[in-house]
PDB file of N, CA and C in Angstrom:
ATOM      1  N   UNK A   1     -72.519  98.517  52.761  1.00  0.00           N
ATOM      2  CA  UNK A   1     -71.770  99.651  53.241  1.00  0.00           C
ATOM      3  C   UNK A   1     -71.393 100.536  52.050  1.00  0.00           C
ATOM      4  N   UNK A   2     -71.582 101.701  52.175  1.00  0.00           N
ATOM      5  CA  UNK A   2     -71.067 102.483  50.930  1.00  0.00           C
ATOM      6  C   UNK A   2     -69.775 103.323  51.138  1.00  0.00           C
ATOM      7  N   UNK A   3     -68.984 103.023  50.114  1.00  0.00           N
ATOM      8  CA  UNK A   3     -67.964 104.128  49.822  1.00  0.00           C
ATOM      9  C   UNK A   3     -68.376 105.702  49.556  1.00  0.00           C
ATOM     10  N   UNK A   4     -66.963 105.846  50.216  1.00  0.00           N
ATOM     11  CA  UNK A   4     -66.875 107.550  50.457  1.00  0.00           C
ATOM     12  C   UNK A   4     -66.706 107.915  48.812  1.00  0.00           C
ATOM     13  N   UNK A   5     -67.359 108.570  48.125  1.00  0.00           N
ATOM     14  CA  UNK A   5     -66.751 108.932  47.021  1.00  0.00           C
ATOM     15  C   UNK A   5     -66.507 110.715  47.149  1.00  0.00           C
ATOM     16  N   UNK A   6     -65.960 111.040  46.065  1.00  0.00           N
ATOM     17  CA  UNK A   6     -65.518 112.523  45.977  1.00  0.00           C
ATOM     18  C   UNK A   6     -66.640 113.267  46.511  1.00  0.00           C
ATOM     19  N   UNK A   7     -68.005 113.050  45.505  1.00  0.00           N
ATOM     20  CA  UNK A   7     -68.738 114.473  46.694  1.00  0.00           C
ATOM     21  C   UNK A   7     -68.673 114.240  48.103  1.00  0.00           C
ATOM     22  N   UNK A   8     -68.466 113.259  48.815  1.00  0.00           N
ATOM     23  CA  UNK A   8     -67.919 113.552  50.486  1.00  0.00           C
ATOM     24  C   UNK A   8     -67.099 114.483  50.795  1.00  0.00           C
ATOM     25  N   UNK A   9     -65.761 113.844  49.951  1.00  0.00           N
ATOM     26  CA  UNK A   9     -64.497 115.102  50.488  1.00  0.00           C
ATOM     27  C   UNK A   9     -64.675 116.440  50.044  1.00  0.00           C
ATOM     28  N   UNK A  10     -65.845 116.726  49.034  1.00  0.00           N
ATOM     29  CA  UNK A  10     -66.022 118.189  48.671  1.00  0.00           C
ATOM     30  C   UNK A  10     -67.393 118.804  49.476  1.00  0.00           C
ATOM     31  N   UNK A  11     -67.793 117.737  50.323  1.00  0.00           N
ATOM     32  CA  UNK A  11     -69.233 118.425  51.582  1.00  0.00           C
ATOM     33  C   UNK A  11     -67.751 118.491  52.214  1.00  0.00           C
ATOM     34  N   UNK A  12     -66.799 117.651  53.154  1.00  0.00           N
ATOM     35  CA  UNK A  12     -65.521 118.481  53.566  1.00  0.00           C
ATOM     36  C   UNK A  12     -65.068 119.370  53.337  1.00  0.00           C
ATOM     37  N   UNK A  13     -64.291 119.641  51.955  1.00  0.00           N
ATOM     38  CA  UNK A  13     -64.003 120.860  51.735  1.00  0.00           C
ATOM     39  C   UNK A  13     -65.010 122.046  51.780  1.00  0.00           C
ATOM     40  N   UNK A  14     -66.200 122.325  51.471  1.00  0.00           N
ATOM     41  CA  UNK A  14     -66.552 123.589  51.623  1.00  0.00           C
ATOM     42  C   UNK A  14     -66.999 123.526  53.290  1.00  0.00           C
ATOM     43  N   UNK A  15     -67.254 123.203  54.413  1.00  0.00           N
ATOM     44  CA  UNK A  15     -67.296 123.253  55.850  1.00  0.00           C
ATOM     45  C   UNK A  15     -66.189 123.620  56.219  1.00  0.00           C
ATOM     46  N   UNK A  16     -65.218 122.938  55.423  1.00  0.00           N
ATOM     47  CA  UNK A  16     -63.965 123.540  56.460  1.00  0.00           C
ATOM     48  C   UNK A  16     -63.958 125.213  55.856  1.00  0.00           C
ATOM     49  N   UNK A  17     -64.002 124.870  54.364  1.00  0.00           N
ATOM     50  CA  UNK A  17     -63.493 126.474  53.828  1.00  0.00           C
ATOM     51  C   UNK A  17     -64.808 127.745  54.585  1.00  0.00           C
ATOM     52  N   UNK A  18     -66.105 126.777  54.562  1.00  0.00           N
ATOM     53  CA  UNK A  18     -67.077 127.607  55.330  1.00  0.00           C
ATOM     54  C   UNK A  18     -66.706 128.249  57.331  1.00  0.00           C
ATOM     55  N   UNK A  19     -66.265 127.077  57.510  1.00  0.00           N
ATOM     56  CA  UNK A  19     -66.010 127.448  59.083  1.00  0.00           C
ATOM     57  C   UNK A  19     -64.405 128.334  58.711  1.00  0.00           C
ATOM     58  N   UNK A  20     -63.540 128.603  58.028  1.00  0.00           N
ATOM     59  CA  UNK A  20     -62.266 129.251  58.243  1.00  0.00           C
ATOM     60  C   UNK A  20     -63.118 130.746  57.422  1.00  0.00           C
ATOM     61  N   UNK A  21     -64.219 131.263  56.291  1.00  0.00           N
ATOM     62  CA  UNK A  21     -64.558 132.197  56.042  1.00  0.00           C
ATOM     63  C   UNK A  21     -65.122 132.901  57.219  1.00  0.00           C
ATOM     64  N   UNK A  22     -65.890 131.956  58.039  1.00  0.00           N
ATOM     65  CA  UNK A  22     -66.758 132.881  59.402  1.00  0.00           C
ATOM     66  C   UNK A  22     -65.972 133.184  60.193  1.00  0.00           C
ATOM     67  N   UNK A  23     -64.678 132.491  60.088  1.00  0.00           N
ATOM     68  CA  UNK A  23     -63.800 132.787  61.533  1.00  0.00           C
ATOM     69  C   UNK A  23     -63.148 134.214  60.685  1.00  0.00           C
ATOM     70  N   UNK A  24     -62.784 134.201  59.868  1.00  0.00           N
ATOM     71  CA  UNK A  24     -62.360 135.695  59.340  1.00  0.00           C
ATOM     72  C   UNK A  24     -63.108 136.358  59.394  1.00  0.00           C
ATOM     73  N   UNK A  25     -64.431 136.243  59.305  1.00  0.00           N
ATOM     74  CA  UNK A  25     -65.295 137.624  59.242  1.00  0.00           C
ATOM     75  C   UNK A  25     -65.734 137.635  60.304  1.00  0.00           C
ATOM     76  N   UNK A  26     -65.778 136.789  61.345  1.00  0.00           N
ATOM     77  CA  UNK A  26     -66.301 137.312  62.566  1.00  0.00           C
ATOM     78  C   UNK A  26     -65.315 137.147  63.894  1.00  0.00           C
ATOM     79  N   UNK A  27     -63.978 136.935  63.537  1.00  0.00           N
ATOM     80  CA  UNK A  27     -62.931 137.373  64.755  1.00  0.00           C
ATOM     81  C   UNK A  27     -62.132 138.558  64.908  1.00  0.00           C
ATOM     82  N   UNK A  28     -61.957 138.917  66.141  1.00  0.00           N
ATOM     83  CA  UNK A  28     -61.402 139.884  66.603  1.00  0.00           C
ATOM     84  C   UNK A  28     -60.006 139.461  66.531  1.00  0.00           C
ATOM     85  N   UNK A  29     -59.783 138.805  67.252  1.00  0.00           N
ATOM     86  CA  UNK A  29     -58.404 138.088  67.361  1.00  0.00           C
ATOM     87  C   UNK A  29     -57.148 137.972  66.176  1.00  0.00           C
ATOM     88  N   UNK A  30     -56.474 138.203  65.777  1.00  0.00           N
ATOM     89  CA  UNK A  30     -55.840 137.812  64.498  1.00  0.00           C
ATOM     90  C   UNK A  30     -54.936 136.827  64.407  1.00  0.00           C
ATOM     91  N   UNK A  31     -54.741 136.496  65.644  1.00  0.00           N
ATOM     92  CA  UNK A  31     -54.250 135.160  65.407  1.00  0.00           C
ATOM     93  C   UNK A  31     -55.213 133.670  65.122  1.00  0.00           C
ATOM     94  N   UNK A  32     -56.601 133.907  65.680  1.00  0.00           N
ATOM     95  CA  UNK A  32     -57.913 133.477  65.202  1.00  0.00           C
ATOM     96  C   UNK A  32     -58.043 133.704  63.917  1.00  0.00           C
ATOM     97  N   UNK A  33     -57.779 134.850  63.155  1.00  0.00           N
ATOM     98  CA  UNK A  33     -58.062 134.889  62.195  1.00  0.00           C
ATOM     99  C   UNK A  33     -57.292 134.091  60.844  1.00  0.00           C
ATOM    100  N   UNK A  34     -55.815 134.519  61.598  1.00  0.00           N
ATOM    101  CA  UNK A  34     -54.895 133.597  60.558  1.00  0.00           C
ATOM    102  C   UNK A  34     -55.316 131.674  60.734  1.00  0.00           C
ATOM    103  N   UNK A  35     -55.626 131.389  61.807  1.00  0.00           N
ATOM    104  CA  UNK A  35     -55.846 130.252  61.921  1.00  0.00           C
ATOM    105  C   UNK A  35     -57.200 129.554  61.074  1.00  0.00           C
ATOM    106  N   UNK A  36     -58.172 130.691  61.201  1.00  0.00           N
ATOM    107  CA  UNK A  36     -59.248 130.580  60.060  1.00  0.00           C
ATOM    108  C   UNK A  36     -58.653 130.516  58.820  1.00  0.00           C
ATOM    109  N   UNK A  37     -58.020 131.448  58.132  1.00  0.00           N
ATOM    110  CA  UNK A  37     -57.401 131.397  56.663  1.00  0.00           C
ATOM    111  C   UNK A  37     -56.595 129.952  56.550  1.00  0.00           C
ATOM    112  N   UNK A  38     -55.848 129.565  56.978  1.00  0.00           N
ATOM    113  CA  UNK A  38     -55.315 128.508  56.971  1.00  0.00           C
ATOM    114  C   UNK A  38     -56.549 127.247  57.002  1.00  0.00           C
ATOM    115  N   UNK A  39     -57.421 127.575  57.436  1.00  0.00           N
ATOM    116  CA  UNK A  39     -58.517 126.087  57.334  1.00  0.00           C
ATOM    117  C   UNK A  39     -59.257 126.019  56.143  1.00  0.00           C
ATOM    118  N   UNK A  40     -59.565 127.879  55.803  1.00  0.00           N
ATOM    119  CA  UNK A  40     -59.748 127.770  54.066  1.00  0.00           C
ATOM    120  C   UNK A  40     -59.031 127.420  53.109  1.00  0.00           C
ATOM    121  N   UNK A  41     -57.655 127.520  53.383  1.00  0.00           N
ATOM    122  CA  UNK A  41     -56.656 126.547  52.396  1.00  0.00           C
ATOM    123  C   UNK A  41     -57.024 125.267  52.286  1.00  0.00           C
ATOM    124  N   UNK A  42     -56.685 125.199  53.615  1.00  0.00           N
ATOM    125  CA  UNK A  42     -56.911 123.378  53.822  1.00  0.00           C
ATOM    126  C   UNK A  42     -58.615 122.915  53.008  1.00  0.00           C
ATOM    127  N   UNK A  43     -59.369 123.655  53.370  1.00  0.00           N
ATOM    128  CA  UNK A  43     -60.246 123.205  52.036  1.00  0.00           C
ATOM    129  C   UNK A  43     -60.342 122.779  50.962  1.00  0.00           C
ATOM    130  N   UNK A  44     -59.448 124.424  50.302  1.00  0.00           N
ATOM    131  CA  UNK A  44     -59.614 124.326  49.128  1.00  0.00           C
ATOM    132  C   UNK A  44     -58.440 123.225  48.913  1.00  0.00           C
ATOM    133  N   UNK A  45     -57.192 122.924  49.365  1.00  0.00           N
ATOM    134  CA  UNK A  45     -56.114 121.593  49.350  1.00  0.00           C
ATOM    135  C   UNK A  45     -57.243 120.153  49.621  1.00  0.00           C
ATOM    136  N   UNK A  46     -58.404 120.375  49.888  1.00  0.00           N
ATOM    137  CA  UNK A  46     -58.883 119.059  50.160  1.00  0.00           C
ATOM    138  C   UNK A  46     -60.005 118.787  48.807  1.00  0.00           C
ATOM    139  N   UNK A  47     -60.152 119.617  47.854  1.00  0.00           N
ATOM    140  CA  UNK A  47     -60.982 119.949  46.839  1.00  0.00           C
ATOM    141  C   UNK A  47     -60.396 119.476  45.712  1.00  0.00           C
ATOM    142  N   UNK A  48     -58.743 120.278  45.706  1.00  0.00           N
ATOM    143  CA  UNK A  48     -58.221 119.625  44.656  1.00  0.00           C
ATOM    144  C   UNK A  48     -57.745 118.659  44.789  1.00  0.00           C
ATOM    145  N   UNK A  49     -57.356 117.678  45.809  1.00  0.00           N
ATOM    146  CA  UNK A  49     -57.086 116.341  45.648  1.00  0.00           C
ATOM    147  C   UNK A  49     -58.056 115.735  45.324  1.00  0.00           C
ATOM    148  N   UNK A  50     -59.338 115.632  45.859  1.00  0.00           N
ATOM    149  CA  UNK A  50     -60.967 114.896  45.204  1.00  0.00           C
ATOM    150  C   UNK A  50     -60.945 115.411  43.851  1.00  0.00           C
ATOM    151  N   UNK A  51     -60.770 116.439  43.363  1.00  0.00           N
ATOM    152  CA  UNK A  51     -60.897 116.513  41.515  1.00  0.00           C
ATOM    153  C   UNK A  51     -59.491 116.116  41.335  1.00  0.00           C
ATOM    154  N   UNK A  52     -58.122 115.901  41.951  1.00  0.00           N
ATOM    155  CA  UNK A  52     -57.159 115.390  41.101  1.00  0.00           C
ATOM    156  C   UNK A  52     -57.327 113.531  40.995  1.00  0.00           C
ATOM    157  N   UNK A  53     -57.790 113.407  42.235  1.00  0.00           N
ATOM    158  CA  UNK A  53     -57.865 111.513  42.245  1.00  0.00           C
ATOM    159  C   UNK A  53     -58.868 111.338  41.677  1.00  0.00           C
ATOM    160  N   UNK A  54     -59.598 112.092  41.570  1.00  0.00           N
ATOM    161  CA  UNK A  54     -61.192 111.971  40.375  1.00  0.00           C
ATOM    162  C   UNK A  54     -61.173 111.819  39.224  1.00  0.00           C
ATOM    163  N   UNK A  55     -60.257 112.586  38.884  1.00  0.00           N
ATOM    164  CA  UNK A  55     -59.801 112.485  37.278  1.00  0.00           C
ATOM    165  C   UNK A  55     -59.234 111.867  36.711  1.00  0.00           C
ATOM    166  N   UNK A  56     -57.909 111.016  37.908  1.00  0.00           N
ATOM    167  CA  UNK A  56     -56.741 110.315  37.574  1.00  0.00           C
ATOM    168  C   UNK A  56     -55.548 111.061  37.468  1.00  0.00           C
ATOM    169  N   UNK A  57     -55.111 112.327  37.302  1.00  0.00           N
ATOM    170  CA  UNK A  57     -54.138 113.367  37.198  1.00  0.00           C
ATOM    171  C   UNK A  57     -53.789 113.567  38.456  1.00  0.00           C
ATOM    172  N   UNK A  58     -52.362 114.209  38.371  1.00  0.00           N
ATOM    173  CA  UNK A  58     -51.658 114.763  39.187  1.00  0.00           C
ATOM    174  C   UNK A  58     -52.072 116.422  39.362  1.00  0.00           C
ATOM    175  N   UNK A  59     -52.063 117.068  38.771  1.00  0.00           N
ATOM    176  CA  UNK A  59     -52.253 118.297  38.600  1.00  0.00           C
ATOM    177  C   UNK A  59     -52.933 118.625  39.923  1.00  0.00           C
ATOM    178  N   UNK A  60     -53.979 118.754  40.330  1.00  0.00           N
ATOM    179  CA  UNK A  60     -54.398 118.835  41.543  1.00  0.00           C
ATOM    180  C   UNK A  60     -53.514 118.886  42.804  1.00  0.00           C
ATOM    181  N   UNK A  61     -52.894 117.720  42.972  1.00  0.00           N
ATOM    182  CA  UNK A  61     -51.988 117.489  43.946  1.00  0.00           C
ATOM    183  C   UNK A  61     -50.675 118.604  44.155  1.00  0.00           C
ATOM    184  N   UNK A  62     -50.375 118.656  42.783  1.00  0.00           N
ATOM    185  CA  UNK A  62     -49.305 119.672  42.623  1.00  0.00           C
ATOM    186  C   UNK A  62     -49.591 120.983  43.006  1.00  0.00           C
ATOM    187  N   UNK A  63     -50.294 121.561  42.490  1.00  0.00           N
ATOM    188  CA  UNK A  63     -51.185 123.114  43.359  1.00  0.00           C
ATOM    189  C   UNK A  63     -50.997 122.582  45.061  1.00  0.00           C
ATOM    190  N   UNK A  64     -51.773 121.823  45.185  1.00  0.00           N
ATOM    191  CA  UNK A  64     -51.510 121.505  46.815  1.00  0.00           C
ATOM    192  C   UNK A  64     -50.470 121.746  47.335  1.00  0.00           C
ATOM    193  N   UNK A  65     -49.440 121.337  46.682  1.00  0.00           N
ATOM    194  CA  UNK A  65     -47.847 121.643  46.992  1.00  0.00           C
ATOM    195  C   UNK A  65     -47.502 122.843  47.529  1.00  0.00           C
ATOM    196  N   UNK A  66     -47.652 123.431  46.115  1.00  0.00           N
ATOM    197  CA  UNK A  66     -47.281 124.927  46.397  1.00  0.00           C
ATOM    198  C   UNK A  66     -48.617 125.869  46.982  1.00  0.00           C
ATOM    199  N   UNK A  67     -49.653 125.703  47.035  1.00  0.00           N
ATOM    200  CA  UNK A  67     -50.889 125.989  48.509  1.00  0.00           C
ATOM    201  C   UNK A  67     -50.612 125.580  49.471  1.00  0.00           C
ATOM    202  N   UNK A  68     -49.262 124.538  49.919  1.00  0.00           N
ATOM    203  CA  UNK A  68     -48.992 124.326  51.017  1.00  0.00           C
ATOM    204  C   UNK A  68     -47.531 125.401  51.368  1.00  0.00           C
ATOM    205  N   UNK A  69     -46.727 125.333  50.572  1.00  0.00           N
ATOM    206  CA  UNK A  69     -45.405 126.198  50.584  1.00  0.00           C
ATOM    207  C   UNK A  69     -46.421 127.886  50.931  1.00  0.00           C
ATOM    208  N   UNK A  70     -47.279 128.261  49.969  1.00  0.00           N
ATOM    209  CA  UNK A  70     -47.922 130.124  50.450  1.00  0.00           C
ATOM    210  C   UNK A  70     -47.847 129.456  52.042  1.00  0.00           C
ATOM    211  N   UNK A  71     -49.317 128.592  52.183  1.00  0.00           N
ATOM    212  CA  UNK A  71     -49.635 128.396  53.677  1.00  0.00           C
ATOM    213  C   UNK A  71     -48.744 129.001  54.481  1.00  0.00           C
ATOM    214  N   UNK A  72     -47.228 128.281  54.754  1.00  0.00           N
ATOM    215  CA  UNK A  72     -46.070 128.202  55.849  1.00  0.00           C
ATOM    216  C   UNK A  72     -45.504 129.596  55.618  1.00  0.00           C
ATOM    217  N   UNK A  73     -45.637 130.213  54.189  1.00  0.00           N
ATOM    218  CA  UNK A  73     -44.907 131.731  54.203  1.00  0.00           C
ATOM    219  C   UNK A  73     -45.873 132.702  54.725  1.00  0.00           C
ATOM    220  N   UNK A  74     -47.015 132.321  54.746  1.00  0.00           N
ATOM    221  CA  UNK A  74     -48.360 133.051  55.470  1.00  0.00           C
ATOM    222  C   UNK A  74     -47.984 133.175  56.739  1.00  0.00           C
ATOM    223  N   UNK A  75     -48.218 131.748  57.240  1.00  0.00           N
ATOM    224  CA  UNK A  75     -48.123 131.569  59.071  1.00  0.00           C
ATOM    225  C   UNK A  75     -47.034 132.280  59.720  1.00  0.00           C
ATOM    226  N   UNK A  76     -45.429 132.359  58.667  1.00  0.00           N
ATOM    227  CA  UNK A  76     -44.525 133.359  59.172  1.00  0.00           C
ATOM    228  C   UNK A  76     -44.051 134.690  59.454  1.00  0.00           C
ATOM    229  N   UNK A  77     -44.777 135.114  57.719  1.00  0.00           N
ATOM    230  CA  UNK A  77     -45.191 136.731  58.223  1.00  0.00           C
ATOM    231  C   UNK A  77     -46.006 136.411  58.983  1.00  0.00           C
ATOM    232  N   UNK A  78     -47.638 136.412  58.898  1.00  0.00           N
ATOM    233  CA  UNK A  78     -48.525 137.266  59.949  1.00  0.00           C
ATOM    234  C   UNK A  78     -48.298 136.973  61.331  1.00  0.00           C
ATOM    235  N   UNK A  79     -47.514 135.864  61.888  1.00  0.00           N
ATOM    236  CA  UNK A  79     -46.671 135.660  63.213  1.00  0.00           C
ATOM    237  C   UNK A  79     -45.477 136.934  63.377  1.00  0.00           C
ATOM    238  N   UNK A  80     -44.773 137.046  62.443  1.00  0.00           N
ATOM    239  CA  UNK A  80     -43.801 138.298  62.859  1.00  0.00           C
ATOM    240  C   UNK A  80     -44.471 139.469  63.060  1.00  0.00           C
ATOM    241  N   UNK A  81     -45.993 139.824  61.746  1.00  0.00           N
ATOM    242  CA  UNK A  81     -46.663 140.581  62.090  1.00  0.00           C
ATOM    243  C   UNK A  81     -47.332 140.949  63.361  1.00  0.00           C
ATOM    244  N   UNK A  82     -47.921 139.687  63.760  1.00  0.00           N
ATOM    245  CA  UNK A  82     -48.294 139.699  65.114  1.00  0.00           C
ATOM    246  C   UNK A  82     -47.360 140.034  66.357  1.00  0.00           C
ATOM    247  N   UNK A  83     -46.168 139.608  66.156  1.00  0.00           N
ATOM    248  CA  UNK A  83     -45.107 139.795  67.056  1.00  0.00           C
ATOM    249  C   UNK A  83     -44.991 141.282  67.466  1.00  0.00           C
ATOM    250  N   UNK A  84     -44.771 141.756  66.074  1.00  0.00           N
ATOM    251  CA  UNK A  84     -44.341 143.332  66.130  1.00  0.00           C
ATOM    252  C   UNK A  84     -45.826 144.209  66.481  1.00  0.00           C
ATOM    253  N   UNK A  85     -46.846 143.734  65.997  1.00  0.00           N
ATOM    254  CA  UNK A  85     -48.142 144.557  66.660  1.00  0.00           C
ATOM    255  C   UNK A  85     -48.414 144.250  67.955  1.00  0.00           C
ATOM    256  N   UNK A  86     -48.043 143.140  68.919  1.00  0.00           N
ATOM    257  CA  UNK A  86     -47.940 143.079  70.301  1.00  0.00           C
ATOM    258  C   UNK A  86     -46.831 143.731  70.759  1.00  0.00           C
ATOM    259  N   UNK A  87     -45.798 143.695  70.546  1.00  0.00           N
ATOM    260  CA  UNK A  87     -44.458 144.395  70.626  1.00  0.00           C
ATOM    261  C   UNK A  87     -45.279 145.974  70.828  1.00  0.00           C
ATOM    262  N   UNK A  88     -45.714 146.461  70.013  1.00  0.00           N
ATOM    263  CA  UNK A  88     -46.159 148.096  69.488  1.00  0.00           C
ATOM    264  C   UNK A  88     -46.822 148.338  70.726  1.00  0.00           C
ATOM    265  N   UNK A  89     -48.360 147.433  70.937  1.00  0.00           N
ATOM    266  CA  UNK A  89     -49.460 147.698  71.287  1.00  0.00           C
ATOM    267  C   UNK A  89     -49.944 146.885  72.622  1.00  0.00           C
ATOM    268  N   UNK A  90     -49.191 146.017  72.584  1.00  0.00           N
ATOM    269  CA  UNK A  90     -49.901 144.840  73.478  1.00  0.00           C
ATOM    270  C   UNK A  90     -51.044 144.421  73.522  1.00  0.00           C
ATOM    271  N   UNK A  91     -51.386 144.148  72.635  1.00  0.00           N
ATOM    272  CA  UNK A  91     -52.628 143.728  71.657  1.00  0.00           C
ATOM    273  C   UNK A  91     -52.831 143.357  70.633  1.00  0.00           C
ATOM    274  N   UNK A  92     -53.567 142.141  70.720  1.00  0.00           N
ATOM    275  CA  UNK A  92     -53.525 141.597  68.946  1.00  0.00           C
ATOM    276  C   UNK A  92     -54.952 141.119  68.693  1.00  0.00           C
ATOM    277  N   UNK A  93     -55.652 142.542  69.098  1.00  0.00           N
ATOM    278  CA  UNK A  93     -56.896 142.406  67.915  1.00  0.00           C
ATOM    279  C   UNK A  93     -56.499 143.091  66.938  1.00  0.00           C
ATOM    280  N   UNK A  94     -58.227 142.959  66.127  1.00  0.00           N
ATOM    281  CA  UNK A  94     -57.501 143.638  64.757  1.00  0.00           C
ATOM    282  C   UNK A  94     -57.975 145.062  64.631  1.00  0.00           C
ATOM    283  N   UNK A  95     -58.871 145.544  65.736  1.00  0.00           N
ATOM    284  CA  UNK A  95     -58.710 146.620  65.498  1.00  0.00           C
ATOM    285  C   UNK A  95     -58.123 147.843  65.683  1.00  0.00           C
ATOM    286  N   UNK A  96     -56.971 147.419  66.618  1.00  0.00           N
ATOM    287  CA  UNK A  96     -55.666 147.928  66.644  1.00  0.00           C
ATOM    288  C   UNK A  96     -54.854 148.114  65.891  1.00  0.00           C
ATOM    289  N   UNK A  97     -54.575 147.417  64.534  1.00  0.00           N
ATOM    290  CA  UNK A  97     -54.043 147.514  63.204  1.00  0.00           C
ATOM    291  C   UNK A  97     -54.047 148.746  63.065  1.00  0.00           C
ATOM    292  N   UNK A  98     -55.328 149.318  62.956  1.00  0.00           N
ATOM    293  CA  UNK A  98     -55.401 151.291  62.557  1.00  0.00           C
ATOM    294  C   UNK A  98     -54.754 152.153  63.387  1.00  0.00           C
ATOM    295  N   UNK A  99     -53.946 151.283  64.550  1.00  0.00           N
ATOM    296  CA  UNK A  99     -53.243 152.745  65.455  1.00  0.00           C
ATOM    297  C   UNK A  99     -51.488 152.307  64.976  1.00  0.00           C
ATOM    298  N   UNK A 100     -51.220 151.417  63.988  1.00  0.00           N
ATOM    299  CA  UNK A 100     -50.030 151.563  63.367  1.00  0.00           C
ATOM    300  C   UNK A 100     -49.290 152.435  62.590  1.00  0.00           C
ATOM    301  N   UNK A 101     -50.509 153.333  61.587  1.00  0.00           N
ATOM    302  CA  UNK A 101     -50.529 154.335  61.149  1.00  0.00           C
ATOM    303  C   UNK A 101     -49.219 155.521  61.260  1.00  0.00           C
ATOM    304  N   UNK A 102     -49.701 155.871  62.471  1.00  0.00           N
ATOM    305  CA  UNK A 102     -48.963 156.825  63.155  1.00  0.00           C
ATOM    306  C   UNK A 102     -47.264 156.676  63.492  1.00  0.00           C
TER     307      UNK A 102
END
């Protein structure tokens, strides 16, 4: 039976970071979209733990930390954002964004 070693969790990390890039570039939705960005974090948070336990260091892990603290300040604006562009528009694609303008 073979062990999982690091290049596993880094074919993980770039699928996830690959499936959260397509969902940004190809959703309408923006709450789809924030949910994509958040899976590219989680990637790249799954990248640096395989090079921090790889190495033996902490360092890795620690970025994770605070890539996890942006994450939650992300999810809260673009939720209020979203709030207030349904509020506006009643709509939360994104290409409604451009009638905020005004």
């Amino acid at each position: 039976m073979e062990s999982i070693t690091p290049q596993h969790y880094l074919i993980l990390a770039f699928l996830l970071f690959s499936v959260g890039f397509f969902g940004v570039v190809l959703r309408r939705n923006l709450l789809l979209v924030l949910m994509s960005l958040e899976l590219m974090l989680n990637g790249i948070n799954v990248a640096l733990v395989s090079f921090s336990r790889a190495s033996g260091n902490l360092d890795g892990s620690l970025f994770v930390f605070f890539i996890m603290t942006v994450a939650a300040t992300e999810v809260a604006v673009g939720l209020a954002l979203l709030v207030a562009l349904y509020k506006k528009r009643k709509s939360v694609f994104s290409e409604d964004i451009s009638l905020l303008k005004n």
